[in-house]
C-alpha atoms as a PDB file:
ATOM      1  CA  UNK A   1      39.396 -62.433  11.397  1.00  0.00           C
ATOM      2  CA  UNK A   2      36.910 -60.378  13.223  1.00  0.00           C
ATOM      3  CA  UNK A   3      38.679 -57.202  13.135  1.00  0.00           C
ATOM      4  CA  UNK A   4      38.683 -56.412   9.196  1.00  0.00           C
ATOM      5  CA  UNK A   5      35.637 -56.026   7.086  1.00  0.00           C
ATOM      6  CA  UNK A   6      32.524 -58.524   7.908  1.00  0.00           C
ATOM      7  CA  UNK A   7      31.771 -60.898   4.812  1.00  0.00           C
ATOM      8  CA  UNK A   8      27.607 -60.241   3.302  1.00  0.00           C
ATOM      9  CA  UNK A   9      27.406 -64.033   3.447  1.00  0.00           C
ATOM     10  CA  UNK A  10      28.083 -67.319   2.278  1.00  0.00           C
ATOM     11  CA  UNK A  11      26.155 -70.116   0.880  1.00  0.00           C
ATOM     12  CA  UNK A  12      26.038 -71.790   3.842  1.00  0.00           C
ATOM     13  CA  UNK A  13      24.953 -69.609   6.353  1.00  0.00           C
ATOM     14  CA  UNK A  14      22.139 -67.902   3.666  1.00  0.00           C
ATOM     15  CA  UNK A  15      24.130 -64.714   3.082  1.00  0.00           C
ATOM     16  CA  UNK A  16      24.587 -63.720   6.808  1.00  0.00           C
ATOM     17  CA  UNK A  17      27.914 -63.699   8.788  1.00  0.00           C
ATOM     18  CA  UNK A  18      27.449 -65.207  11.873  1.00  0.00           C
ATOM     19  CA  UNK A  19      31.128 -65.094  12.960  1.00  0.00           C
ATOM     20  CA  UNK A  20      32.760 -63.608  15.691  1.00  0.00           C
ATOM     21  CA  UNK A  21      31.511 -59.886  14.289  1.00  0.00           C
ATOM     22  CA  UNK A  22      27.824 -60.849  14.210  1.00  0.00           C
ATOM     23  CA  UNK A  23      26.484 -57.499  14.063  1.00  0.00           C
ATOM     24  CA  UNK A  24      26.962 -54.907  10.903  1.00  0.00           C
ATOM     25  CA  UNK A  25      27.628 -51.369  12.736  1.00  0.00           C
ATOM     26  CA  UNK A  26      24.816 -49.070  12.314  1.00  0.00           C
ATOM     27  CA  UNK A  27      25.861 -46.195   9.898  1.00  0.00           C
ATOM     28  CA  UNK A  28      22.085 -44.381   9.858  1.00  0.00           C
ATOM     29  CA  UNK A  29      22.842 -41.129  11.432  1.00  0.00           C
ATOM     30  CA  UNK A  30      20.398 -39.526  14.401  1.00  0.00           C
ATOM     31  CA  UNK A  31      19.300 -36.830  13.246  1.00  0.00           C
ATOM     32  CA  UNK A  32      16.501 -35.937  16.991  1.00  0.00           C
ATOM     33  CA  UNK A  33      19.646 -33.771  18.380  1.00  0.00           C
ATOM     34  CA  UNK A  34      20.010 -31.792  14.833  1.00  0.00           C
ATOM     35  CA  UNK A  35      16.279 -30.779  15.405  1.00  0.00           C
ATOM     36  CA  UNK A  36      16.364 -30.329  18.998  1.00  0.00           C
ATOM     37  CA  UNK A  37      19.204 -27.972  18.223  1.00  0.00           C
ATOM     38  CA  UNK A  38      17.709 -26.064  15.406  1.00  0.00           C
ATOM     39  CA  UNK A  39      14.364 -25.872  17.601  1.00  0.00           C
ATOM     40  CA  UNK A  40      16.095 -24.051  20.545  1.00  0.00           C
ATOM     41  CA  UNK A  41      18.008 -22.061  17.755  1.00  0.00           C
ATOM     42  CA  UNK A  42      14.223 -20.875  15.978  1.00  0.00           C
ATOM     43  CA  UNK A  43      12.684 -19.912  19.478  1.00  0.00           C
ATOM     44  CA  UNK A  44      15.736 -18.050  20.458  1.00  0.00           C
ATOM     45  CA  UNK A  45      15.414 -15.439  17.244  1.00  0.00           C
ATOM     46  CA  UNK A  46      12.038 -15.460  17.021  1.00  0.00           C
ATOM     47  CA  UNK A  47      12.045 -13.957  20.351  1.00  0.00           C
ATOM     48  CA  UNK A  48      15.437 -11.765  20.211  1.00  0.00           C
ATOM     49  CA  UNK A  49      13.826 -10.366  16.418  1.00  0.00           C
ATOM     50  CA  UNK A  50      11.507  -7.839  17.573  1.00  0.00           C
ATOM     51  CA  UNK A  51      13.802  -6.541  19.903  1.00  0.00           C
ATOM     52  CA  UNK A  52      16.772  -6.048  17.474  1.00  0.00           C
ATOM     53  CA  UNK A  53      14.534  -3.927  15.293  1.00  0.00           C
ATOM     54  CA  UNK A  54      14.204  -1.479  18.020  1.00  0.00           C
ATOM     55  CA  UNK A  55      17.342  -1.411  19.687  1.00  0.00           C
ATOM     56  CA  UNK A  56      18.445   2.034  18.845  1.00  0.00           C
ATOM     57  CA  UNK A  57      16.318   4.055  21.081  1.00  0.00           C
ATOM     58  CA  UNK A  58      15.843   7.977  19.644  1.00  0.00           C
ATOM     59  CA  UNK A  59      13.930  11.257  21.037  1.00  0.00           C
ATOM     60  CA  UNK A  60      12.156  12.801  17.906  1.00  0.00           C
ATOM     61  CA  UNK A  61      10.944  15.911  17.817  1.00  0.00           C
ATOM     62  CA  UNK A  62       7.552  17.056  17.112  1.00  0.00           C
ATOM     63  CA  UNK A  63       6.062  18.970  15.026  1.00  0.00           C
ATOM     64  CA  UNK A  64       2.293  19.732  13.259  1.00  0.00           C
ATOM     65  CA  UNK A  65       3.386  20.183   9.841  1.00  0.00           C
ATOM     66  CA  UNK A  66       4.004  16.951   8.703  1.00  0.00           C
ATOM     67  CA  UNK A  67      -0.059  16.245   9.509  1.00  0.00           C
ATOM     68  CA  UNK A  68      -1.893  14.913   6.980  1.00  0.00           C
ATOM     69  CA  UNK A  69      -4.936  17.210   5.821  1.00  0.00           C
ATOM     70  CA  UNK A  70      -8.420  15.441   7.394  1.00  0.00           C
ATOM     71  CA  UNK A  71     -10.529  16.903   4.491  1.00  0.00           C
ATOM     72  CA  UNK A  72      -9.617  17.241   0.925  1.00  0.00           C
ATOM     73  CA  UNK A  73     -10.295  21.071  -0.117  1.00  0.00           C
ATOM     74  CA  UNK A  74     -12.711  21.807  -2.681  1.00  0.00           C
ATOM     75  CA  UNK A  75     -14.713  24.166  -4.293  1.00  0.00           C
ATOM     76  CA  UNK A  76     -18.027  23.618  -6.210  1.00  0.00           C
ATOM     77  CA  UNK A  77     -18.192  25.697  -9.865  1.00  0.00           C
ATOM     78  CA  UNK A  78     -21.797  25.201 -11.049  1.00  0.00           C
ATOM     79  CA  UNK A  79     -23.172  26.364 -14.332  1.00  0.00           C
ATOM     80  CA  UNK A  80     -26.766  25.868 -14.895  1.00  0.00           C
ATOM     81  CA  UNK A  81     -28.786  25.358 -17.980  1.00  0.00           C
ATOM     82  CA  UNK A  82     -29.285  28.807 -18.236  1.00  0.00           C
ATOM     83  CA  UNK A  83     -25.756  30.052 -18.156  1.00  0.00           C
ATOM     84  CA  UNK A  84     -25.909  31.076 -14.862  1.00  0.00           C
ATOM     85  CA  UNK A  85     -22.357  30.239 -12.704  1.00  0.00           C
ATOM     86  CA  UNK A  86     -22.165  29.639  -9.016  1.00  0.00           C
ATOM     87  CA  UNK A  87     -19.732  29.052  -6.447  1.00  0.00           C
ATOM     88  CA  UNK A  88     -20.128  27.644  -3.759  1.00  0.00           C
ATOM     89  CA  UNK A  89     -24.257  27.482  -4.032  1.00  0.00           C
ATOM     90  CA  UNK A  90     -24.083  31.381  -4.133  1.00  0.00           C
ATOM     91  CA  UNK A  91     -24.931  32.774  -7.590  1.00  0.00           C
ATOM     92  CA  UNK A  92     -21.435  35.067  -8.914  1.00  0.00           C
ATOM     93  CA  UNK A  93     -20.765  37.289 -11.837  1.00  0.00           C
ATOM     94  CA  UNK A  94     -17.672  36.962 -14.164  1.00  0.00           C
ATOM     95  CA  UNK A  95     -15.647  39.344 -11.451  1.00  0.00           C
ATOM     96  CA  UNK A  96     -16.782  37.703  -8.931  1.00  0.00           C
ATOM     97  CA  UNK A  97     -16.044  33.902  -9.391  1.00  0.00           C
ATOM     98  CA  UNK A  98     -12.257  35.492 -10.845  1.00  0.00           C
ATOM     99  CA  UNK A  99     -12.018  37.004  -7.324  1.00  0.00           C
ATOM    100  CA  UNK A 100     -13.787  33.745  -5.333  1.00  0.00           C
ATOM    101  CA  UNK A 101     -11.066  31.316  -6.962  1.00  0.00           C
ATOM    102  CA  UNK A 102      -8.366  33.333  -6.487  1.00  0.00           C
ATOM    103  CA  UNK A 103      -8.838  33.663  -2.664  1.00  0.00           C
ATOM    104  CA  UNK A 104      -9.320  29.497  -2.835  1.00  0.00           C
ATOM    105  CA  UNK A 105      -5.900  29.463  -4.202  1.00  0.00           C
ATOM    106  CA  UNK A 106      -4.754  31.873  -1.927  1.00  0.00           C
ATOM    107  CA  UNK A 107      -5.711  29.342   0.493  1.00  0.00           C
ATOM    108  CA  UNK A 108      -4.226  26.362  -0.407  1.00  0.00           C
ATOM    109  CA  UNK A 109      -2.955  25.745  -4.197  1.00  0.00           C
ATOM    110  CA  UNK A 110      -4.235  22.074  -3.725  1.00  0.00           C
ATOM    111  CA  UNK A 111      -8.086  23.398  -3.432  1.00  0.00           C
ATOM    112  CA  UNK A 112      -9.522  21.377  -6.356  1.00  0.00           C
ATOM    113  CA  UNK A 113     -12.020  23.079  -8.787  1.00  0.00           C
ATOM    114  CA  UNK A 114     -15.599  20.755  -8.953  1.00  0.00           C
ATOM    115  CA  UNK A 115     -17.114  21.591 -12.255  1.00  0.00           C
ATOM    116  CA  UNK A 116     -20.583  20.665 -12.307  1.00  0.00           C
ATOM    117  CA  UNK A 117     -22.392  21.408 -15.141  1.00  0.00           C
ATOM    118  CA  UNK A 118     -25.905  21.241 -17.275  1.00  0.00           C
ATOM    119  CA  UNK A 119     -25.818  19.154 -20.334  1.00  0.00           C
ATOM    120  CA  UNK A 120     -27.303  22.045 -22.442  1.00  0.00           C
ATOM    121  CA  UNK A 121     -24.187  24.457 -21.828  1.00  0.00           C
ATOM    122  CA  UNK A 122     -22.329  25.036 -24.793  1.00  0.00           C
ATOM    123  CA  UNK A 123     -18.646  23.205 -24.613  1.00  0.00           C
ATOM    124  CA  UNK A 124     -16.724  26.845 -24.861  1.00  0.00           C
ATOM    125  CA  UNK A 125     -18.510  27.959 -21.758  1.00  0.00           C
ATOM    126  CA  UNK A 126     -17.378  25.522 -20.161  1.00  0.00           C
ATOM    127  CA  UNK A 127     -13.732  25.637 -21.203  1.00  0.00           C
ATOM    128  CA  UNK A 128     -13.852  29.907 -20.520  1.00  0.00           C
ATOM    129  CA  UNK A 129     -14.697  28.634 -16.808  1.00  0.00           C
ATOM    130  CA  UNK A 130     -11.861  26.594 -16.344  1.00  0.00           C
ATOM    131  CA  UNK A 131      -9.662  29.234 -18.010  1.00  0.00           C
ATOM    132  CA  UNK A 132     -10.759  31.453 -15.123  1.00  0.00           C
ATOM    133  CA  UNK A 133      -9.503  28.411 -12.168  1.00  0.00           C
ATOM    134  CA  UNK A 134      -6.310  28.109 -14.006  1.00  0.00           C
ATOM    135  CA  UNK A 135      -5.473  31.753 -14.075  1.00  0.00           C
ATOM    136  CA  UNK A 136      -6.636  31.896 -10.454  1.00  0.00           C
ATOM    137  CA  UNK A 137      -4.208  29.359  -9.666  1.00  0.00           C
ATOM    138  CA  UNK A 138      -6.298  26.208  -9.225  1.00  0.00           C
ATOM    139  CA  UNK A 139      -4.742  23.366 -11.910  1.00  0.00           C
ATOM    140  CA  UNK A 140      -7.153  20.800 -10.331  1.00  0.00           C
ATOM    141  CA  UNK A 141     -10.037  20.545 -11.856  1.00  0.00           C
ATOM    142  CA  UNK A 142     -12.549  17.794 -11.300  1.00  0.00           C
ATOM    143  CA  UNK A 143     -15.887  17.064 -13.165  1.00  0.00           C
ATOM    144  CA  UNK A 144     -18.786  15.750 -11.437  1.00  0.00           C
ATOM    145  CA  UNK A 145     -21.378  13.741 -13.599  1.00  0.00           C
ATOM    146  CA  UNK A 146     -24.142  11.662 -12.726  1.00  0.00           C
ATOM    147  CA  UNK A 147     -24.145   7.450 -13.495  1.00  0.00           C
ATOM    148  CA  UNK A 148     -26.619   6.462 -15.743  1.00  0.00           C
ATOM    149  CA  UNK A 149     -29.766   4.909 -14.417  1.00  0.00           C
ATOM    150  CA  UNK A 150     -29.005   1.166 -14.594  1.00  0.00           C
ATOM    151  CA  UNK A 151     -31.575  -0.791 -17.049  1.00  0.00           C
ATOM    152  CA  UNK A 152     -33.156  -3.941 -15.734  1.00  0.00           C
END
């Protein structure tokens, strides 16, 4: 019968059927319109993304105080190898430098405090200076030191 399931061969014929069915149906499936779809289906988001991320269209308001600062404030605290204290490259007394820091934190309680000083000063000197920034108000305190010179 031709209608019901083809045989895989006999002996004679060498293990084809060469009946009245002579061709197997093809069960591979083609997969070219499965791409072609997806294809059509990438291009179309890729292009409708972008605009989905903007669709809601707003009218902000603006304002200067959310600006970031353009220059980090700072003042310079140096104390030389003679005990001497400046601020800001001006020689200060005691009163003085008290007074200086507390108009920098008047300012802006972000100034930060550079403490530069000689290797020579004795450690509580240093420590009475930045007692004087903290009770002006400046917690920041930064110190500057040079890099070693590098050996060859």
């Amino acid at each position: 019968m031709a209608f019901g399931r083809t045989s895989l061969g006999s002996a004679a014929s060498g293990g084809r059927s060469t009946g009245a069915g002579g061709q197997r149906p093809l069960s591979d499936i083609n997969v070219t319109p499965l791409v072609d779809v997806m294809l059509v289906l990438l291009v179309i988001f890729i292009i409708t993304a972008p605009l989905m991320a903007s669709s809601i269209k707003l009218d902000l308001p603006r304002t200067d105080a959310g600006q970031p600062n353009d220059t980090p404030r700072f003042v310079t605290l140096v104390v030389d190898a003679g005990g001497k204290v400046y601020l800001n490259e001006q020689a200060v007394g005691t009163d003085e430098l008290a007074a200086g820091l507390a108009k920098a934190a008047a300012d802006s309680r972000d100034t930060e405090v550079q403490l530069r000083a000689d290797q020579s000063v004795p450690y509580g000197r240093v420590v009475e200076l930045m007692g004087i920034a903290n009770k002006a108000g400046l917690s920041r305190i930064g110190f500057v030191t040079e890099a070693p010179p590098k050996k060859p």
